[in-house]
C-alpha atoms as a PDB file:
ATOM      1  CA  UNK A   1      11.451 -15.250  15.270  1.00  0.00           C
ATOM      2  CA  UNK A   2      12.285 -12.565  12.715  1.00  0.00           C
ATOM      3  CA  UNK A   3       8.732 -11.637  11.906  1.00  0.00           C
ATOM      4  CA  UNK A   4       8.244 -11.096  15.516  1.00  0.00           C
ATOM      5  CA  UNK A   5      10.951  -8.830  15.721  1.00  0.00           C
ATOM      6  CA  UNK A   6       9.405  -6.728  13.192  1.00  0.00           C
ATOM      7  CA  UNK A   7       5.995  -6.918  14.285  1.00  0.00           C
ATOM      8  CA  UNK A   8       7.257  -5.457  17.432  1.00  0.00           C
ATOM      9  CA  UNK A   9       8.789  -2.317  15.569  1.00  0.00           C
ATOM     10  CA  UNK A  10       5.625  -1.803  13.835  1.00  0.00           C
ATOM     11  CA  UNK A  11       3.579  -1.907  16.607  1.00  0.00           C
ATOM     12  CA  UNK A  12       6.210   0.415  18.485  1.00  0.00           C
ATOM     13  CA  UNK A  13       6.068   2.865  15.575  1.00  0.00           C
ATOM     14  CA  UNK A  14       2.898   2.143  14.474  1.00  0.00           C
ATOM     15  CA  UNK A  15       1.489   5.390  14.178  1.00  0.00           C
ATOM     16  CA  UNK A  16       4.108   6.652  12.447  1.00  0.00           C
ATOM     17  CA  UNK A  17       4.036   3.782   9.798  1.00  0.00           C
ATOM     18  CA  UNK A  18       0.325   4.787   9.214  1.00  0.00           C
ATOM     19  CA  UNK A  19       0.762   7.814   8.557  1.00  0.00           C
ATOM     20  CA  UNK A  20       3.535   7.249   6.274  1.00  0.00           C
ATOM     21  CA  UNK A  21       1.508   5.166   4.461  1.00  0.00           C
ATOM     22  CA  UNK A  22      -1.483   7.341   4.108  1.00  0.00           C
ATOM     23  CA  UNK A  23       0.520   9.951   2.335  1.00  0.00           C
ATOM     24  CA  UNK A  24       1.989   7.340   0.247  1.00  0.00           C
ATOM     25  CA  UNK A  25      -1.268   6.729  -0.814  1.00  0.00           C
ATOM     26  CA  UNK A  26      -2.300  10.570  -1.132  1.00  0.00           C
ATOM     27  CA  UNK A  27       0.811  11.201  -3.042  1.00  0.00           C
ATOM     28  CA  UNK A  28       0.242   8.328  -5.393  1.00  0.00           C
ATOM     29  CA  UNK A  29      -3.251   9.345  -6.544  1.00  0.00           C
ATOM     30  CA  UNK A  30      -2.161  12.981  -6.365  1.00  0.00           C
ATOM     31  CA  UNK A  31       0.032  12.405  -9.120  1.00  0.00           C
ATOM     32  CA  UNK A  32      -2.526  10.316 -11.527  1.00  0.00           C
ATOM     33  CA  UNK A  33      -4.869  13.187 -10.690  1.00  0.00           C
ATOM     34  CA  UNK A  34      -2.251  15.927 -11.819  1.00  0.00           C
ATOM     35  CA  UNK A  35      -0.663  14.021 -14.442  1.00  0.00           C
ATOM     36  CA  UNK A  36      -3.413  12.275 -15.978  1.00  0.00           C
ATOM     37  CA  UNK A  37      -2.393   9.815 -18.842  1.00  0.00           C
ATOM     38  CA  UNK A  38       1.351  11.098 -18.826  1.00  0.00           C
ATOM     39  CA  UNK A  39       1.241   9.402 -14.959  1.00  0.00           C
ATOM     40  CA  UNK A  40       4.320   6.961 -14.724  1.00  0.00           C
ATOM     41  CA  UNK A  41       1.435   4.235 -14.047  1.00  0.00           C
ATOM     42  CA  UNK A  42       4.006   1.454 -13.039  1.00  0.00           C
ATOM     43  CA  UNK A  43       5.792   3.490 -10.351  1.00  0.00           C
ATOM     44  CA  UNK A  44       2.221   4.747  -8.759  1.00  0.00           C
ATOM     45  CA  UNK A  45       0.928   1.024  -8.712  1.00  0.00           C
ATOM     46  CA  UNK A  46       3.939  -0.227  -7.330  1.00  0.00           C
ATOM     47  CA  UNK A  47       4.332   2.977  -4.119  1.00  0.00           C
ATOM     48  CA  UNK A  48       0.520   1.935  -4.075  1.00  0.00           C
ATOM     49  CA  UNK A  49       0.646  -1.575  -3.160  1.00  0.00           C
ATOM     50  CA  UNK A  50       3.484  -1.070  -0.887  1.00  0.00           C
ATOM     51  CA  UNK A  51       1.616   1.593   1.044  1.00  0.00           C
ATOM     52  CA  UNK A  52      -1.614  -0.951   1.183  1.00  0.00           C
ATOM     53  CA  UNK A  53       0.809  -3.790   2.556  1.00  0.00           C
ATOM     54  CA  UNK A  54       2.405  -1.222   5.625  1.00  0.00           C
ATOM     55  CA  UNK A  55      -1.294  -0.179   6.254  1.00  0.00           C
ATOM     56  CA  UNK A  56      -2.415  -4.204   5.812  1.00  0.00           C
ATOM     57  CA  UNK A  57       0.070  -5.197   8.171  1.00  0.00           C
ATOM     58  CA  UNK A  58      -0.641  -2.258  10.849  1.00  0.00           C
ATOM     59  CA  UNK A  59      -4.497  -3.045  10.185  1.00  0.00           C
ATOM     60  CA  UNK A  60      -3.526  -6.924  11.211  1.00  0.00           C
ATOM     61  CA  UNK A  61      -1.809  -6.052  14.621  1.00  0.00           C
ATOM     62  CA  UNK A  62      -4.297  -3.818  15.286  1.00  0.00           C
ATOM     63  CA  UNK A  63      -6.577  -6.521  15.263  1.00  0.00           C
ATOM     64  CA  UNK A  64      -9.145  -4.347  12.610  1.00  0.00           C
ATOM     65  CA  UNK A  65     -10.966  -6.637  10.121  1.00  0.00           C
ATOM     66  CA  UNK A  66     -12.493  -3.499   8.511  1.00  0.00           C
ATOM     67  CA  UNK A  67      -9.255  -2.135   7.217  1.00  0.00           C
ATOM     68  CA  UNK A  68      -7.247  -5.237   7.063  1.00  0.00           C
ATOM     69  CA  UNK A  69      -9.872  -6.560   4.134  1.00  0.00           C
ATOM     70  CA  UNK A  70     -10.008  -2.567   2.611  1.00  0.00           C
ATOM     71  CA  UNK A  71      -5.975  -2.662   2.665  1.00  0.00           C
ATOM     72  CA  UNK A  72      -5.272  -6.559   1.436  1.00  0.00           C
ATOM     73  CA  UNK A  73      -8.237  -5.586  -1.119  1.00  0.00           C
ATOM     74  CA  UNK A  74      -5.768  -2.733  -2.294  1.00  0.00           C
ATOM     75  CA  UNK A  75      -2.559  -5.190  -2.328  1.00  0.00           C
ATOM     76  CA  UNK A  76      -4.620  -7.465  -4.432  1.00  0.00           C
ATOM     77  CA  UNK A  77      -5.600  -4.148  -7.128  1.00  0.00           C
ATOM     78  CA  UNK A  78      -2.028  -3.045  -6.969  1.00  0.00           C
ATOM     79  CA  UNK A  79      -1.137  -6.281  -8.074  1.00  0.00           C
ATOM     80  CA  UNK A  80      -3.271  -6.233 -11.062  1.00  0.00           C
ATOM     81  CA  UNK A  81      -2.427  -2.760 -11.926  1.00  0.00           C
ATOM     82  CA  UNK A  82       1.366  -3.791 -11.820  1.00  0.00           C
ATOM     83  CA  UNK A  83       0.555  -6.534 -13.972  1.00  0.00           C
ATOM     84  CA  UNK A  84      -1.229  -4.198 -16.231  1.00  0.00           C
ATOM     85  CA  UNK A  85       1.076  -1.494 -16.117  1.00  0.00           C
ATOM     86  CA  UNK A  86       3.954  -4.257 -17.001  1.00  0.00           C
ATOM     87  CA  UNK A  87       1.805  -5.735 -19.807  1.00  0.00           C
ATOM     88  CA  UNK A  88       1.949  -9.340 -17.946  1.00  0.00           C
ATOM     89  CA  UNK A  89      -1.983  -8.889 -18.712  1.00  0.00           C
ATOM     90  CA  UNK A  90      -4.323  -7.491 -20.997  1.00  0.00           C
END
């Protein structure tokens, strides 16, 4: 019941969510780009993988396979760059 509650906000503000999470994304590589290797890795991986689970999630009630797999392929690098960043893996 409660997921469909929220699937009916995103899909009422879905536009909005996109785009929110497109310049997540944008800001996130922005700032490895300017920063280089003094980039606070574990706070861009994490604002990454959130942004690729809005845009997953959008991509899933939208019904697109295309960027549902580009998206959950993101959540799944996010992941491993959160684990990386966090030394949980080498």
């Amino acid at each position: 019941m409660e997921f469909y509650r929220v699937n009916l906000f995103v899909l009422s503000n879905i536009k909005s969510i996109e785009m929110v999470g497109v310049l997540m994304r944008i800001f996130s590589f922005s700032l490895v780009s300017w920063m280089g290797p003094a980039s606070p890795f574990m706070f861009v991986w994490i604002f990454n993988t959130i942004d690729a689970i809005m845009l997953t999630w959008c991509a899933v009630l939208k019904r697109d396979s295309a960027y549902t797999l580009l998206n959950a392929f993101w959540i799944m690098i996010g992941i491993t760059g959160i684990a990386r960043a966090g030394s949980f893996i080498h």
